[in-house]
Protein backbone atom coordinates (compact mmCIF):
# COMPACT_ATOMS: atom_id res chain seq x y z
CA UNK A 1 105.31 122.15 133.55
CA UNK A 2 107.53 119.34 133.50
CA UNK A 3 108.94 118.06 136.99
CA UNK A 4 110.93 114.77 137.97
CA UNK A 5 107.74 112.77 137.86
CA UNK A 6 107.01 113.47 134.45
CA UNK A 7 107.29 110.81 132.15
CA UNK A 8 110.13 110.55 129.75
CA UNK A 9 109.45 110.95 126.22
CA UNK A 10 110.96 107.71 124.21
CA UNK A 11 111.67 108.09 120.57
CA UNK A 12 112.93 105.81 118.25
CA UNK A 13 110.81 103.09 119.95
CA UNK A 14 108.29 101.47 117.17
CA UNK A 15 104.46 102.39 117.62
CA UNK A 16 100.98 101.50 116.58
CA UNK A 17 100.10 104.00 114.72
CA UNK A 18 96.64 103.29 115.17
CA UNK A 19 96.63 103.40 119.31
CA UNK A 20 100.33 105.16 119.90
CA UNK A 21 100.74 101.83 122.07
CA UNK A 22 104.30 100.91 121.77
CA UNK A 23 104.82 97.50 120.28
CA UNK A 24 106.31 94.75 122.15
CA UNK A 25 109.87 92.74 120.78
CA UNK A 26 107.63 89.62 119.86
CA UNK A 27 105.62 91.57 117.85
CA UNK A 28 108.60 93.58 116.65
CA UNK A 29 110.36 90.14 115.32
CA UNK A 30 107.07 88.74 113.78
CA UNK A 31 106.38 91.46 111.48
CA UNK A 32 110.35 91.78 110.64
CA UNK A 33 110.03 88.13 109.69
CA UNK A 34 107.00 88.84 107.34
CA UNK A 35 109.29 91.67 105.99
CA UNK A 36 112.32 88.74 105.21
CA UNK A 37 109.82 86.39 104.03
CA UNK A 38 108.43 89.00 101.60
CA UNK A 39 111.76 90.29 100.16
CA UNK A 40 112.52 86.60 99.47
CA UNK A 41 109.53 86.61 97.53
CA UNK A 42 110.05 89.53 95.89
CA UNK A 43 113.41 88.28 94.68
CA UNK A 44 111.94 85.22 93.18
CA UNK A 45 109.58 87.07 91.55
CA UNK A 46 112.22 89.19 89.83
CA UNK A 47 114.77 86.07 88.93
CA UNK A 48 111.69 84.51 87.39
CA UNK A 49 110.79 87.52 85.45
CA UNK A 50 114.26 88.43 84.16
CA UNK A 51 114.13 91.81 86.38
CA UNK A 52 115.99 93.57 88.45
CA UNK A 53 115.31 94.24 92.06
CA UNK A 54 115.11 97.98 92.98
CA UNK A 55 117.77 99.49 95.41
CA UNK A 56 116.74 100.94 99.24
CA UNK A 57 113.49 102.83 99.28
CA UNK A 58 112.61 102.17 95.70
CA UNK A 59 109.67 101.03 94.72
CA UNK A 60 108.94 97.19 93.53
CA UNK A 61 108.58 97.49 89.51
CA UNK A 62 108.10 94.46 87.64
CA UNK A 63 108.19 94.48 83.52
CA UNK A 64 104.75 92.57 82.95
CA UNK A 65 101.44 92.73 83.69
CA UNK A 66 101.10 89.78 85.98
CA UNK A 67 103.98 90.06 87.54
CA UNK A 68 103.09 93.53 88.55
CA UNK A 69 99.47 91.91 89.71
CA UNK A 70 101.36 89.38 91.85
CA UNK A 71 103.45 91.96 93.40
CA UNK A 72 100.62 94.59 94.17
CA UNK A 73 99.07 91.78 95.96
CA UNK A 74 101.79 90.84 97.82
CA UNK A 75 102.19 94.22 99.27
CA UNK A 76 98.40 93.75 100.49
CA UNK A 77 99.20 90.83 102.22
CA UNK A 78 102.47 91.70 103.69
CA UNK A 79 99.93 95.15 105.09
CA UNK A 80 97.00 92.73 106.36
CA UNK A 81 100.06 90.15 108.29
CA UNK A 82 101.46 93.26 109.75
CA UNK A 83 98.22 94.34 110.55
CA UNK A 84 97.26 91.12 112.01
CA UNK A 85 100.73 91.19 113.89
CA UNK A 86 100.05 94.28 115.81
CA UNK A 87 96.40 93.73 116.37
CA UNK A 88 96.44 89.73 117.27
């Protein structure tokens, strides 16, 4: 039964997924700063490589094999800092 005391449901508002805490604006900016530093990255990777970088909510795809290596394993770490972000 909901009354005046019940709490508000927020949406929109980021989350750990793990917990459902919700995350606070320092940890909000850190991980969006891994995200910048990443894309950087990934651009350099691509201008090196002679590729093009995909368009919104595409995939990263990278026309050799190490290339493609380097990328898979920057998606790991960009995971494990936003990881760290939330949990540190």
């Amino acid at each position: 039964m909901i009354n005046p005391r019940t709490p508000q449901t927020r949406f929109g508002i980021p989350i750990d997924y793990e917990t459902g805490t919700p995350l606070e604006d320092v940890q909000i900016t850190r991980m969006q700063k891994i995200d910048d530093a990443a894309d950087l990255l990934y651009a350099a990777m691509h201008e090196a490589e002679g590729s093009s970088s995909p368009g919104l909510q595409e995939a990263q795809i990278f026309q050799t094999r190490l290339m493609g290596l380097a990328g898979t394993h920057l998606e790991i770490a960009v995971m494990f800092a936003r990881k760290a972000v939330v949990r540190g």
